[in-house]
Protein backbone atom coordinates (compact mmCIF):
# COMPACT_ATOMS: atom_id res chain seq x y z
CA UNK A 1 0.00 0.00 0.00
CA UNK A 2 2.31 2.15 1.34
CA UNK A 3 4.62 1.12 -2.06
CA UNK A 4 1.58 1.99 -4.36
CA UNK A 5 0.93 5.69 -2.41
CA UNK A 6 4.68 6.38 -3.23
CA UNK A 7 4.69 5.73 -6.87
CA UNK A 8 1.24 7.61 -7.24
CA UNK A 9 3.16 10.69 -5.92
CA UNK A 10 6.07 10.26 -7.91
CA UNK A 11 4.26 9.87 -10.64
CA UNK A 12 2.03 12.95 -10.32
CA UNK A 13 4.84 14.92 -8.79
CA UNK A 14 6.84 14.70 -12.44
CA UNK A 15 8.61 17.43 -13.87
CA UNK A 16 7.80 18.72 -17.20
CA UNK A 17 10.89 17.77 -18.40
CA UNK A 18 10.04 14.11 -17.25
CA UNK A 19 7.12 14.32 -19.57
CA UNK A 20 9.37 15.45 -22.58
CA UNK A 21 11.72 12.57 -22.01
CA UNK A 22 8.87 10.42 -21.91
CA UNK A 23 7.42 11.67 -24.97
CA UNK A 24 11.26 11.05 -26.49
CA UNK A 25 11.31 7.65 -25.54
CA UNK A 26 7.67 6.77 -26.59
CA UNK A 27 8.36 8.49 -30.39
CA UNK A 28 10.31 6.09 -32.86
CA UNK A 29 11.84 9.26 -34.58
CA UNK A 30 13.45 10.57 -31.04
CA UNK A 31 13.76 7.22 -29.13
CA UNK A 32 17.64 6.52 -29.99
CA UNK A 33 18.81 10.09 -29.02
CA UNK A 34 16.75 10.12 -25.62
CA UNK A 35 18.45 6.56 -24.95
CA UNK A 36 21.68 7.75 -25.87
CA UNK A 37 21.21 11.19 -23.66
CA UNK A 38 20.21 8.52 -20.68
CA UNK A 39 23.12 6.57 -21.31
CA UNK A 40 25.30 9.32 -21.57
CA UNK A 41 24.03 11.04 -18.04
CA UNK A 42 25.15 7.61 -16.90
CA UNK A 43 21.57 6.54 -15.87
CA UNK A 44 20.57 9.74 -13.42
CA UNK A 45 16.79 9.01 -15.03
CA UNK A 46 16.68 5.56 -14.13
CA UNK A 47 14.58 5.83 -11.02
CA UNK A 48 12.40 7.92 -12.87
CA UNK A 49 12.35 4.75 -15.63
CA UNK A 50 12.07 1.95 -13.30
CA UNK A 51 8.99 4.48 -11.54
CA UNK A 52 7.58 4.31 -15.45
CA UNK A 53 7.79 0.72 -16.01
CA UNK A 54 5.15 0.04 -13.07
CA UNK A 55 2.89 3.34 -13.94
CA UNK A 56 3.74 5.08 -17.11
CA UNK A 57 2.49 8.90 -17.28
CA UNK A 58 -1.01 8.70 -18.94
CA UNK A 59 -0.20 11.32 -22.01
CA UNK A 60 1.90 8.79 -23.68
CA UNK A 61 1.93 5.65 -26.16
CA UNK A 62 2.51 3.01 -23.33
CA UNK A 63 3.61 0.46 -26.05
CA UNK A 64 5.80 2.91 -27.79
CA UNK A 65 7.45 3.93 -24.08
CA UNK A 66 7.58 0.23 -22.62
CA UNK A 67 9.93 -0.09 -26.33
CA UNK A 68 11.91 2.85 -25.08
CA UNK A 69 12.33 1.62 -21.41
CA UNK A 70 13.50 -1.78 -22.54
CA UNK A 71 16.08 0.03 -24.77
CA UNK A 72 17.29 2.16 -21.74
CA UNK A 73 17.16 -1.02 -19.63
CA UNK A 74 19.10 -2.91 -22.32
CA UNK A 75 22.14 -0.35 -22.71
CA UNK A 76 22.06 0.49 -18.75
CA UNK A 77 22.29 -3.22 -17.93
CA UNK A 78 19.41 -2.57 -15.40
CA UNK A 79 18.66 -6.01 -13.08
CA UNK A 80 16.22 -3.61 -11.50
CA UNK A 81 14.09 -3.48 -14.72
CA UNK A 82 14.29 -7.99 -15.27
CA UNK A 83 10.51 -8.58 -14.08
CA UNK A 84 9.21 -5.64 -16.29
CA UNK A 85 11.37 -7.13 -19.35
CA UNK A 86 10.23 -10.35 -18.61
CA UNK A 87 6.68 -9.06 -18.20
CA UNK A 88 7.23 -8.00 -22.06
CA UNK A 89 9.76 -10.18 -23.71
CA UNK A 90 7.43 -10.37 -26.60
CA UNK A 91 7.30 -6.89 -27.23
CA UNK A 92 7.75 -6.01 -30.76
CA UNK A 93 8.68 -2.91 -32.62
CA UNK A 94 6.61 -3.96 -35.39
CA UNK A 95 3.38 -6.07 -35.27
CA UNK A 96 3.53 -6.86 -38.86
CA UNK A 97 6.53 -8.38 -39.20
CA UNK A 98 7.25 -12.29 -38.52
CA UNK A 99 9.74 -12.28 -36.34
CA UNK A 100 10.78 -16.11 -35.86
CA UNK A 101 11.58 -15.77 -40.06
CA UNK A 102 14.29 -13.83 -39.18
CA UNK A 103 18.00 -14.00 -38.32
CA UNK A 104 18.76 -14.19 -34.81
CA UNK A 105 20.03 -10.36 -35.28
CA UNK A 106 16.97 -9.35 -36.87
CA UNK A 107 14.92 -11.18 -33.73
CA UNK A 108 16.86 -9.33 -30.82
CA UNK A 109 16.16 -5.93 -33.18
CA UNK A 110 12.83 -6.42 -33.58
CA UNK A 111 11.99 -7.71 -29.78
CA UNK A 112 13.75 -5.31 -27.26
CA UNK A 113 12.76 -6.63 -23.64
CA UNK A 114 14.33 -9.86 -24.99
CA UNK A 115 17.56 -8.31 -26.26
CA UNK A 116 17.81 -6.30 -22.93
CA UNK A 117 17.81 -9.46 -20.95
CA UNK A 118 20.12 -11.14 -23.34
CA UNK A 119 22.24 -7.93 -22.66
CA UNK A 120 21.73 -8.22 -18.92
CA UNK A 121 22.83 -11.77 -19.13
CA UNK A 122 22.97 -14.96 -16.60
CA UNK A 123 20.46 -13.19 -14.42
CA UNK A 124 18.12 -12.23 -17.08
CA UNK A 125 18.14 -15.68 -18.33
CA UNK A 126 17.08 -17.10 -15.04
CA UNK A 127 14.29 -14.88 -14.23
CA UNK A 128 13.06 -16.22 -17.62
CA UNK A 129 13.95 -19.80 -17.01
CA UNK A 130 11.69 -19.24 -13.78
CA UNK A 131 8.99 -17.36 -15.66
CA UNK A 132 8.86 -20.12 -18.69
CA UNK A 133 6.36 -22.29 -17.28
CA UNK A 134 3.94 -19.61 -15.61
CA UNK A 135 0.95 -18.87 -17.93
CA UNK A 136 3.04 -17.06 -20.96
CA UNK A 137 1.56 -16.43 -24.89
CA UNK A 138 3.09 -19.05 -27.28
CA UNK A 139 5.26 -15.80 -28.76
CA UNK A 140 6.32 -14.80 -25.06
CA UNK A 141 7.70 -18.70 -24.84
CA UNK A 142 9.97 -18.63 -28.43
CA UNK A 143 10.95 -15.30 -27.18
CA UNK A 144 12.08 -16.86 -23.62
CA UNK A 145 13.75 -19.91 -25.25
CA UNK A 146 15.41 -17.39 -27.14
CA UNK A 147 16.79 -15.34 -24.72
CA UNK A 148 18.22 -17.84 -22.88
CA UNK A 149 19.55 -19.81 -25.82
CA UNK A 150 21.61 -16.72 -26.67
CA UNK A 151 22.43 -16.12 -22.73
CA UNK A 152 24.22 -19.25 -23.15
CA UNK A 153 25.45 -18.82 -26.04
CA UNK A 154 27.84 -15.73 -24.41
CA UNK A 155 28.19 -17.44 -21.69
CA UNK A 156 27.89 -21.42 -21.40
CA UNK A 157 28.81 -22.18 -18.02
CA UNK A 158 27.02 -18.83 -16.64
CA UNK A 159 23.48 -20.40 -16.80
CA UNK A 160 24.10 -24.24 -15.55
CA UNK A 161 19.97 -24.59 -15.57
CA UNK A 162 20.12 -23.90 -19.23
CA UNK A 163 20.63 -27.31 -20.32
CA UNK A 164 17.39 -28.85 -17.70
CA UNK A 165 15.24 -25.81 -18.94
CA UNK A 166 16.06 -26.20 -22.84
CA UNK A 167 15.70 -30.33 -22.53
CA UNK A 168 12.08 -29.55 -20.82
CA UNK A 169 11.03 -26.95 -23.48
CA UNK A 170 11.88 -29.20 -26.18
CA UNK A 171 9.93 -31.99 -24.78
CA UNK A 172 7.04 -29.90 -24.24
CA UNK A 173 7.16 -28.68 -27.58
CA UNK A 174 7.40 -32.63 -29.05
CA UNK A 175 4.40 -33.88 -27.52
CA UNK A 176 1.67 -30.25 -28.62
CA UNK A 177 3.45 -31.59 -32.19
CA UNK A 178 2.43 -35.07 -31.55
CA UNK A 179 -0.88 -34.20 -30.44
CA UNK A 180 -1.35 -31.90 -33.42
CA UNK A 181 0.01 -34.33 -35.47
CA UNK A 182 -2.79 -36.57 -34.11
CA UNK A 183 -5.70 -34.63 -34.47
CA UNK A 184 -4.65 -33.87 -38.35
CA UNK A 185 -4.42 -37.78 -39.34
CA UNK A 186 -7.89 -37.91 -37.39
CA UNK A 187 -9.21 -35.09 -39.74
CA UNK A 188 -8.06 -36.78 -42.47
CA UNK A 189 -9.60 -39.98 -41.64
CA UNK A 190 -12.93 -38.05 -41.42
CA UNK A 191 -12.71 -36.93 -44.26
């Protein structure tokens, strides 16, 4: 409660200039300088950010900001900001494109709360090795198995739960095949 009655203040008690960074960060065209400025003041914003990523300021594109957060998060190495990113690992920049037909560049480009965890590293990959079997979207999974496939990638021996989680998700994933499978050759049966 007490939590809640803070952040309500801080919110409401923001600065214009607050505002204009968070219109900055919620704009494509002024996104990369506003990260760059944050970067560059060597975070000084980042309570401000990590105040946003629970309650963003109501005059903005939340989708648009929760893009520029998980940039700033990204760069800044934030393990602050992990459940938020994890809370949106399958937040695109683009809704239109098919991100899984891409290289694995192209993926951490288009998805930026995964590319900040891979960024953040071992600890970023298990938050998401914990948050994998919660409820998730089928997107927010690929985007977890992802992001902890490239964790270990960096870094093999930094993640030694990698190898149990991976073996589990791919098991999972054979048997919603089979039973797909299943249900098709019954269709065709039918039919």
């Amino acid at each position: 409660m007490i939590i809640l009655v803070a952040v309500s203040a801080t919110v409401s008690a923001q600065a214009p200039g607050d505002m204009a960074l968070a219109r900055e960060l919620s704009d494509s065209r002024t996104r990369a300088k506003a990260v760059a400025d944050i970067v560059a003041s060597n975070g000084s914003t980042l309570p401000l950010l990590l105040v946003w990523a629970q309650a963003p300021p109501a005059d903005v594109d939340q989708h648009e900001l929760d893009i520029g957060l998980a940039d700033v998060f990204g760069e800044l190495k934030t393990k602050e900001a992990i459940p938020f990113l994890v809370g949106n690992i399958g937040l695109r920049r683009d809704h239109r494109v098919n991100v899984w037909l891409k290289t694995p560049g192209a993926i951490e480009k288009e998805l930026p709360a995964a590319a900040a965890l891979i960024r953040i590293g071992p600890e970023g990959a298990k938050a998401v090795i914990q948050a994998y079997w919660q409820p998730m979207l089928a997107e927010d999974r690929a985007a977890a198995i992802f992001v902890v496939t490239k964790t270990v990638e960096a870094s093999p021996n930094a993640v030694p739960e990698a190898r149990g989680f991976l073996q589990s998700a791919l098991a999972h994933l054979r048997i919603d095949r089979l039973l797909a499978e299943e249900g098709l050759e019954g269709l065709d049966r039918k039919n």
